[in-house]
C-alpha atoms as a PDB file:
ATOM      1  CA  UNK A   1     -16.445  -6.198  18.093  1.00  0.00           C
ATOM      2  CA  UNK A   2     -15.662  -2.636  16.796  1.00  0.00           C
ATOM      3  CA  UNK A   3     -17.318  -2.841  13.860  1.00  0.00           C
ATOM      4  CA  UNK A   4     -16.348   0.947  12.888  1.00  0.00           C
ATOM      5  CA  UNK A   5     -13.253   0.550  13.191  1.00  0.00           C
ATOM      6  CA  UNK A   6     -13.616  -2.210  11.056  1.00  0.00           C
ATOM      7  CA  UNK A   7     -15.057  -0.240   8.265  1.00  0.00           C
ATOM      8  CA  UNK A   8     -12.270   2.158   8.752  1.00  0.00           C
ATOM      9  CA  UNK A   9      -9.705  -0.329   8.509  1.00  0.00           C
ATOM     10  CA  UNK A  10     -11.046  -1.775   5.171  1.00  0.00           C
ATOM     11  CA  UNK A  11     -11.770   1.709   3.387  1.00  0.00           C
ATOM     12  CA  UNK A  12      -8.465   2.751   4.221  1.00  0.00           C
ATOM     13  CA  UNK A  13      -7.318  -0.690   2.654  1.00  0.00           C
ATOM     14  CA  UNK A  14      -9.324  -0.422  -0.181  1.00  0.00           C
ATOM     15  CA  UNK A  15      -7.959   3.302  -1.366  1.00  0.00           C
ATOM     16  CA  UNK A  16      -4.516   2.727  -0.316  1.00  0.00           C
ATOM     17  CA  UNK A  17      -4.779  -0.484  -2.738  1.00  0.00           C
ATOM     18  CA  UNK A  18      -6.531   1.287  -5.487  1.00  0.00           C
ATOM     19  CA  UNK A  19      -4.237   4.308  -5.764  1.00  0.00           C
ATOM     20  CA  UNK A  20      -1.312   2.248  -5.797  1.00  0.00           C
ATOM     21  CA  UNK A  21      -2.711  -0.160  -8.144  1.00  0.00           C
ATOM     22  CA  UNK A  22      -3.382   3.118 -10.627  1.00  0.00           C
ATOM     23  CA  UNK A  23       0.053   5.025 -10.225  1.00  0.00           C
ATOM     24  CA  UNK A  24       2.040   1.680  -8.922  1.00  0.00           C
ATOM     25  CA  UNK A  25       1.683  -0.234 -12.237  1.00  0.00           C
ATOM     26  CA  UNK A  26       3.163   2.189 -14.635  1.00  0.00           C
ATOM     27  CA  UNK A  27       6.081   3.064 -12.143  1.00  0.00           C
ATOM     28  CA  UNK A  28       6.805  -0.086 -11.603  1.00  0.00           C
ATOM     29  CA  UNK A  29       6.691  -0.693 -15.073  1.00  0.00           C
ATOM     30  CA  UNK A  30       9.128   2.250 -15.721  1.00  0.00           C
ATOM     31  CA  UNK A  31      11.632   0.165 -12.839  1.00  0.00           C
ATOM     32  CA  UNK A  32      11.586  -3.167 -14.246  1.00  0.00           C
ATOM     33  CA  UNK A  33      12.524  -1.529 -17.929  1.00  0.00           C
ATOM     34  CA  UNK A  34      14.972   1.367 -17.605  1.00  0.00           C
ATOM     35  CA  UNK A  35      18.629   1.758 -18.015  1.00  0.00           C
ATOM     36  CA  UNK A  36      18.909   4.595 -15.834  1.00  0.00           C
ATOM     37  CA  UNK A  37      22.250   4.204 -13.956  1.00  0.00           C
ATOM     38  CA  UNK A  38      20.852   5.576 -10.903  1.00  0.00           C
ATOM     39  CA  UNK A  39      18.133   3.351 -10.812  1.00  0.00           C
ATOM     40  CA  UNK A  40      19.109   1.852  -7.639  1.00  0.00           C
ATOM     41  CA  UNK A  41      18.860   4.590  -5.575  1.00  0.00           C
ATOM     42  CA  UNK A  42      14.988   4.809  -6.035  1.00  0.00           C
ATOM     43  CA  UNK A  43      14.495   1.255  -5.480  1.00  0.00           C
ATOM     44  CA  UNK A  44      16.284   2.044  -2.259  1.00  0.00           C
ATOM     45  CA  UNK A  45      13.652   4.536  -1.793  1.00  0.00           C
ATOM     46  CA  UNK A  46      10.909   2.645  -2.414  1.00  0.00           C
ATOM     47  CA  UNK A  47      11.655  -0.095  -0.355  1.00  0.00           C
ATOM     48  CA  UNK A  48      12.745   1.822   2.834  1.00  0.00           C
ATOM     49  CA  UNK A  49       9.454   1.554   4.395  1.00  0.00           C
ATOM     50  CA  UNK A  50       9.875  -1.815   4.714  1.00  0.00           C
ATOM     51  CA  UNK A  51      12.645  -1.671   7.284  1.00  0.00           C
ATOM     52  CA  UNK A  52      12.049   1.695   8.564  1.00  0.00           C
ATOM     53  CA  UNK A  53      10.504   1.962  11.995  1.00  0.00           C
ATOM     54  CA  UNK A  54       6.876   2.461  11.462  1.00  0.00           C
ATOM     55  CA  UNK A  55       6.806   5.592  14.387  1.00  0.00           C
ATOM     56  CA  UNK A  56      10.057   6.734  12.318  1.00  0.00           C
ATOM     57  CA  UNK A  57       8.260   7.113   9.209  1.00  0.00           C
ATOM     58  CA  UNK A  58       4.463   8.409  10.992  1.00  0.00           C
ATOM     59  CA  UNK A  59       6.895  10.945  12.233  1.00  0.00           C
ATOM     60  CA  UNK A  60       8.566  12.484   9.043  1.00  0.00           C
ATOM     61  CA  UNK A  61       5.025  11.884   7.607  1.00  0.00           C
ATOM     62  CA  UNK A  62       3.542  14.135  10.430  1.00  0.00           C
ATOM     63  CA  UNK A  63       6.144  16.928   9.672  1.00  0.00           C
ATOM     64  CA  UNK A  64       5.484  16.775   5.956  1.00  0.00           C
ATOM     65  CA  UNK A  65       1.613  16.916   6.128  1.00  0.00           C
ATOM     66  CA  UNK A  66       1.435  19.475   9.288  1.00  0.00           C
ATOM     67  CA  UNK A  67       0.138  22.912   9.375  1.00  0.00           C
ATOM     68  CA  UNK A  68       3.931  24.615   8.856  1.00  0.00           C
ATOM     69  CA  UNK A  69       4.631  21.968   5.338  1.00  0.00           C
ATOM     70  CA  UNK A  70       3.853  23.498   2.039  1.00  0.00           C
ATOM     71  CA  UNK A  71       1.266  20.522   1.606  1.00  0.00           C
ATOM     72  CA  UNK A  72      -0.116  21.120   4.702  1.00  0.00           C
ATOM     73  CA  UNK A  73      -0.559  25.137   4.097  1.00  0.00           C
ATOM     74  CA  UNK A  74      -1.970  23.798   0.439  1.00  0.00           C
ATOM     75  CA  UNK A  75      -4.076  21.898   1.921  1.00  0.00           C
ATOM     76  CA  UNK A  76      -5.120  23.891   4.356  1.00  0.00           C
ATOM     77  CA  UNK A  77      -5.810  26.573   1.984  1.00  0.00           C
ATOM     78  CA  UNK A  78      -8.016  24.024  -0.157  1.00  0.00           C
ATOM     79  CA  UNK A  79      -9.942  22.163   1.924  1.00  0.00           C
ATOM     80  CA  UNK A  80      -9.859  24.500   5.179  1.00  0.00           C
ATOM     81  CA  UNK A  81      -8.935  21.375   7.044  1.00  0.00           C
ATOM     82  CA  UNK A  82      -5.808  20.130   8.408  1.00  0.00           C
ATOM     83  CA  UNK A  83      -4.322  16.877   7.154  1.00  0.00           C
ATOM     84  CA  UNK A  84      -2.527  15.695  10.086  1.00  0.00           C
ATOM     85  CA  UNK A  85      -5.402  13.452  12.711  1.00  0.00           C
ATOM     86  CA  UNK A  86      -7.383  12.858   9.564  1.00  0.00           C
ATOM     87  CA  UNK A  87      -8.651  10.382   7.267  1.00  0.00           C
ATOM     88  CA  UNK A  88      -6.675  11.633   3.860  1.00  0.00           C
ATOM     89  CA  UNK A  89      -3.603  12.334   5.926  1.00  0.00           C
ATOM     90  CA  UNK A  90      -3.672   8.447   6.848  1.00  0.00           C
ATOM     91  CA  UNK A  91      -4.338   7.644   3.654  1.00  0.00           C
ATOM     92  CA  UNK A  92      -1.573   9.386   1.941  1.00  0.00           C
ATOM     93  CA  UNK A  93       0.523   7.667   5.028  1.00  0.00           C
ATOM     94  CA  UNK A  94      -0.767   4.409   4.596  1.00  0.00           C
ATOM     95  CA  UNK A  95      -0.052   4.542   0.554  1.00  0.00           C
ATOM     96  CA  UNK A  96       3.828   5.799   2.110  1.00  0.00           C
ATOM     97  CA  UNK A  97       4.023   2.612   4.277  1.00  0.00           C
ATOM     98  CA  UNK A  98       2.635   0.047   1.929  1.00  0.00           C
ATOM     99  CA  UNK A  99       4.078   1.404  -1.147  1.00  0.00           C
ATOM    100  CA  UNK A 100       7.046  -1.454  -1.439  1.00  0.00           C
ATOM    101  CA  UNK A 101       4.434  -4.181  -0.611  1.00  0.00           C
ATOM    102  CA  UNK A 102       2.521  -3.475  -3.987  1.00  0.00           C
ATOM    103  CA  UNK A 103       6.026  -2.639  -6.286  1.00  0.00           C
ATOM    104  CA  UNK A 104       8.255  -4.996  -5.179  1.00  0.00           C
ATOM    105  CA  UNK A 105       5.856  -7.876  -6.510  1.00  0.00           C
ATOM    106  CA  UNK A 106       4.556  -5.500  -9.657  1.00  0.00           C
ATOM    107  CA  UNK A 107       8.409  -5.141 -10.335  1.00  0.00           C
ATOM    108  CA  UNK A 108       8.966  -8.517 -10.510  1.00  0.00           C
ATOM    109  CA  UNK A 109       6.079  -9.616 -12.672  1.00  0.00           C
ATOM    110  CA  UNK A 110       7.396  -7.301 -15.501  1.00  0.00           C
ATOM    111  CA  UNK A 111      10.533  -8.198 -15.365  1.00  0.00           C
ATOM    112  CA  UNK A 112       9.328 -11.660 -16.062  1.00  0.00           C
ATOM    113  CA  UNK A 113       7.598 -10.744 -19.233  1.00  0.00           C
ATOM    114  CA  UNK A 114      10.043 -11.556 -22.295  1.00  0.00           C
ATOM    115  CA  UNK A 115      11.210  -8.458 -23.543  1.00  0.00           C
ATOM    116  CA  UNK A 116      10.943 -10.200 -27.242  1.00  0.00           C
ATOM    117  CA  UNK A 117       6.900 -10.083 -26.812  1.00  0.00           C
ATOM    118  CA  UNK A 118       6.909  -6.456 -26.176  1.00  0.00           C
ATOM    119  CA  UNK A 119       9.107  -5.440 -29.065  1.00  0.00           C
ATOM    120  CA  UNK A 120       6.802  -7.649 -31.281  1.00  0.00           C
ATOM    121  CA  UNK A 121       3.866  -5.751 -30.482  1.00  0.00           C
ATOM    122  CA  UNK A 122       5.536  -2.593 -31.198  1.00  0.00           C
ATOM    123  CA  UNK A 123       6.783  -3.624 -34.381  1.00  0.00           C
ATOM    124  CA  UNK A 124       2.893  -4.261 -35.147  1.00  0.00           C
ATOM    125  CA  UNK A 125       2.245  -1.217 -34.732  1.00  0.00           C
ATOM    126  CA  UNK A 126       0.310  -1.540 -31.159  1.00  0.00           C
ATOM    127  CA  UNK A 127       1.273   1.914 -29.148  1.00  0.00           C
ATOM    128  CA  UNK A 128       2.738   1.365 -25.915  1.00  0.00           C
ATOM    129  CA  UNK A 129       0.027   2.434 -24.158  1.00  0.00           C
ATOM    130  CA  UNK A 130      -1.869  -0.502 -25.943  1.00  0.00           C
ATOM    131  CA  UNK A 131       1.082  -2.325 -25.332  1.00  0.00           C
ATOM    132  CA  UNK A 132       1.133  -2.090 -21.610  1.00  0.00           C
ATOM    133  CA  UNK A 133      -2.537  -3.234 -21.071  1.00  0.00           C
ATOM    134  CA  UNK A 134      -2.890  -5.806 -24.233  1.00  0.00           C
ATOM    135  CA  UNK A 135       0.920  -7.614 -23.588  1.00  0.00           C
ATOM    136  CA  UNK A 136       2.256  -6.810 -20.562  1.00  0.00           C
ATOM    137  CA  UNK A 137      -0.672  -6.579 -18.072  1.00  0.00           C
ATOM    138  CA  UNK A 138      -2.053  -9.974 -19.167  1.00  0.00           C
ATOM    139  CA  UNK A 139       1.654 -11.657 -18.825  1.00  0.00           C
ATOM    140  CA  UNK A 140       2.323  -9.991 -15.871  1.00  0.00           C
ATOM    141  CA  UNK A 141      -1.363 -10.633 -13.749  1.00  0.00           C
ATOM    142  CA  UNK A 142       0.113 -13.115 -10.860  1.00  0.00           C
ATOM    143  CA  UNK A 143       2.815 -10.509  -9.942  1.00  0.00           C
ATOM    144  CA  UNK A 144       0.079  -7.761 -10.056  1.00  0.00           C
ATOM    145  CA  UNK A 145      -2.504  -9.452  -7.991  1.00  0.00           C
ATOM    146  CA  UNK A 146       0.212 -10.951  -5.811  1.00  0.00           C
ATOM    147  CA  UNK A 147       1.355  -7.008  -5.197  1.00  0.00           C
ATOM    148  CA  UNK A 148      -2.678  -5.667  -4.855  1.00  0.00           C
ATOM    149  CA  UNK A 149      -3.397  -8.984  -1.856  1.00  0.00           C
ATOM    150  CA  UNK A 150      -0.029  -7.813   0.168  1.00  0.00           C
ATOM    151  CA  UNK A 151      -0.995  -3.965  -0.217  1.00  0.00           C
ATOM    152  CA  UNK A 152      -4.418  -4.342   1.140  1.00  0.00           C
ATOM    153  CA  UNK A 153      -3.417  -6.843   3.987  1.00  0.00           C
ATOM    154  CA  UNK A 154      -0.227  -4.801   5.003  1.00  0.00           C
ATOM    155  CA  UNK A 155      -2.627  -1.979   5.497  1.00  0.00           C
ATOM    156  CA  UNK A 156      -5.365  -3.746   7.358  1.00  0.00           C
ATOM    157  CA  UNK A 157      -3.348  -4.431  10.134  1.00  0.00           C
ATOM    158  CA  UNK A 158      -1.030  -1.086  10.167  1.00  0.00           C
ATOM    159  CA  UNK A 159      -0.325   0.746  13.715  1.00  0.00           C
ATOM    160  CA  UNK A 160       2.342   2.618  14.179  1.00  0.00           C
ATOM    161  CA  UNK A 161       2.061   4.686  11.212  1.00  0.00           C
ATOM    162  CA  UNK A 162      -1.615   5.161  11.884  1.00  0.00           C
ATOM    163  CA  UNK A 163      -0.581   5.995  15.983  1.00  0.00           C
ATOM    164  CA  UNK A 164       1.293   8.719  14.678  1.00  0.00           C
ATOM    165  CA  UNK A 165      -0.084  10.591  11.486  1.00  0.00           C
ATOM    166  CA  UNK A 166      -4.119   9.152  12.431  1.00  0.00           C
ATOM    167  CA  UNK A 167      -4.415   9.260  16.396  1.00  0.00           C
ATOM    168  CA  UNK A 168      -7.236   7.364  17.267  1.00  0.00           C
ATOM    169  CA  UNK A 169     -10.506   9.129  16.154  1.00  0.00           C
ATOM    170  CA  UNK A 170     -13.817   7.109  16.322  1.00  0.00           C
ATOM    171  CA  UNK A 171     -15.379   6.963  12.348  1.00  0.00           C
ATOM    172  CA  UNK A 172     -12.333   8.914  11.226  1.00  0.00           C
ATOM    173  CA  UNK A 173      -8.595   7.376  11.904  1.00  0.00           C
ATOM    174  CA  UNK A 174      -9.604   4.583  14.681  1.00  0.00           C
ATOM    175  CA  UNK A 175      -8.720   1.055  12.604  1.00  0.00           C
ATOM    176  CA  UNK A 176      -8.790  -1.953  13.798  1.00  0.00           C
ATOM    177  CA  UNK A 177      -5.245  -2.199  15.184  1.00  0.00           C
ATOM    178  CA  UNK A 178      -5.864   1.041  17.557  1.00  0.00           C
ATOM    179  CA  UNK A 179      -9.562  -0.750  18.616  1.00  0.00           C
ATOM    180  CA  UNK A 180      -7.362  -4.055  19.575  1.00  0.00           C
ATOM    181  CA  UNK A 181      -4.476  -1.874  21.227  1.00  0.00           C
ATOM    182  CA  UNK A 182      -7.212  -0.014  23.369  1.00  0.00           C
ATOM    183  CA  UNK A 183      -9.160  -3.246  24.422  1.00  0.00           C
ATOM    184  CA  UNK A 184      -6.168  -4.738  26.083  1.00  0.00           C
ATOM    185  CA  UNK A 185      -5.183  -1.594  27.893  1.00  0.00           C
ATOM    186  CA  UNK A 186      -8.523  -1.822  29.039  1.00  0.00           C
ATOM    187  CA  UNK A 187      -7.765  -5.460  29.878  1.00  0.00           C
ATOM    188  CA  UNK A 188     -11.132  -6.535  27.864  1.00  0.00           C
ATOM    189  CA  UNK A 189      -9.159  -9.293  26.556  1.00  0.00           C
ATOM    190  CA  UNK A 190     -11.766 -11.394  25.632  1.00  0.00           C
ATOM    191  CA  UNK A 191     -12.802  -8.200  23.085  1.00  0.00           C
ATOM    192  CA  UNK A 192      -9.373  -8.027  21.765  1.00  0.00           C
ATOM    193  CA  UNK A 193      -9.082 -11.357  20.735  1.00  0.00           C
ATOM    194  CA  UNK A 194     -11.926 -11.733  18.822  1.00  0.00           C
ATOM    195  CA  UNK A 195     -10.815  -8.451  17.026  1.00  0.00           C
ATOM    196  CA  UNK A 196      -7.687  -9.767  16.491  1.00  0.00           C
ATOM    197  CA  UNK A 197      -8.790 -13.628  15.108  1.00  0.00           C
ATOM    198  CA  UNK A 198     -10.045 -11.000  12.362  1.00  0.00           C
ATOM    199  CA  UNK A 199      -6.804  -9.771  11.732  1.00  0.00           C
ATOM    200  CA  UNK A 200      -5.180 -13.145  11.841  1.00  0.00           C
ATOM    201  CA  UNK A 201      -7.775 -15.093   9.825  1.00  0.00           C
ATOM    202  CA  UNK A 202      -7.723 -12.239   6.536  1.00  0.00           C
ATOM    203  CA  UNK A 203      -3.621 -12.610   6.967  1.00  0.00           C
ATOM    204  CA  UNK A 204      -3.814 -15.997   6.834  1.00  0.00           C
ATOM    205  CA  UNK A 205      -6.119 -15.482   3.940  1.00  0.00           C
ATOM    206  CA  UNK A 206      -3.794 -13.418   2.082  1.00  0.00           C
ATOM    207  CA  UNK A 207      -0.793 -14.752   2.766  1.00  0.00           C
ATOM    208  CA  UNK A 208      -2.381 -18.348   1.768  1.00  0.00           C
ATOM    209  CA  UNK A 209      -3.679 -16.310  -1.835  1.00  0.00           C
ATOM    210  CA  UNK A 210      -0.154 -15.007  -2.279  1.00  0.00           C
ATOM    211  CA  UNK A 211       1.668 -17.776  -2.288  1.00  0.00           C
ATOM    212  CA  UNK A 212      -0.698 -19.651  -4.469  1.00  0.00           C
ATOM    213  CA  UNK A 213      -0.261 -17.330  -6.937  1.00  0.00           C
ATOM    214  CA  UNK A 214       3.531 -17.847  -6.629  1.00  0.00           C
ATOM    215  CA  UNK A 215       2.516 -21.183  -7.662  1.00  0.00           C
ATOM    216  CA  UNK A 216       0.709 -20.105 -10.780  1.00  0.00           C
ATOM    217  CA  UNK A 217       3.835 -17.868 -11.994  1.00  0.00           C
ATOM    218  CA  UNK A 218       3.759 -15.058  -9.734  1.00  0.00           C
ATOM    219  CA  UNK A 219       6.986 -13.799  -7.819  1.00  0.00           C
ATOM    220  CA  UNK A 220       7.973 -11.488  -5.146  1.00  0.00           C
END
């Protein structure tokens, strides 16, 4: 088993969870609440990923983050590095491609929340900041933790995206999905499925933890 491309695979999961957890919530947030009449358009947005070709998106992410892209020059510029075949380029990728996994359910746990509870604790004086984490958060946890267990298992077994913006770079951009892809054009398929009972048995996992928490109140 390819346990570095395991490692890979999970530390890209982990920070493509985390920074959508951290800038996902209050966007979402700002979705499940506004008026704004064009509204709908950026949930289109959002949610394109999910029926967009993965190579169709790697691609468009590739010409964004390349050397001839204003973030790629910036970037360049920075760092002295190129973002395209590397680690933070698949990252910012894999945050792209998993983006609708983590907001659709966030969405929907705020909109559950009664609105009534929210204007109570402004009337009290609680800022909405306060409001947000004290109120909302706490009403809104299955839909949150439902969003956070999709995220990180929608990225654990990306390819196509990864294919295209990562290539397949030992220690660096090689996941798990690439390591079971190579094995079987190797025909080691003995290799590739034990790699990929991995991949089954943590989407079983968090499929199985998802819709528990559907159970418990959560939605998607």
């Amino acid at each position: 088993m390819d346990f570095e491309a395991i490692w890979v695979s999970v530390r890209l999961a982990f920070l493509t969870t985390l920074v959508l957890f951290v800038l996902g919530l209050p966007f979402a947030y700002w979705l499940a609440f506004t008026k704004w009449r064009f509204k709908f358009l950026v949930e289109a947005l959002v949610s394109l990923p999910m029926i967009l070709p993965p190579t169709v998106l790697g691609f468009y992410v590739l010409i964004a983050l390349g050397p001839h892209s204003p973030i790629g020059r910036a970037y360049e510029g920075v760092t002295g590095k190129f973002l395209p075949f590397s680690f933070q380029g698949l990252l910012l990728a894999s945050i792209l491609y998993s983006t609708p996994f983590a907001l659709r359910p966030f969405i929907a746990g705020f909109a559950a929340v009664d609105r009534r509870l929210i204007e109570a604790s402004w009337s009290l004086g609680v800022s909405r900041v306060s409001t947000f984490f004290e109120v909302v958060c706490p009403v809104a946890w299955a839909g949150i933790l439902t969003g956070l267990v999709l995220a990180f298992a929608h990225t654990l077994g990306e390819f196509g995206v990864v294919l295209m913006v990562g290539g397949n770079i030992p220690g660096a951009t090689r996941t798990v999905s690439i390591a079971i892809y190579d094995e079987v054009q190797a025909l080691n398929y003995a290799q590739a499925g034990v790699t990929s009972l991995v991949l089954l048995g943590s989407s079983f996992i968090a499929l199985a933890a998802t819709y528990l928490l559907q159970r418990k109140g959560g939605v998607l």
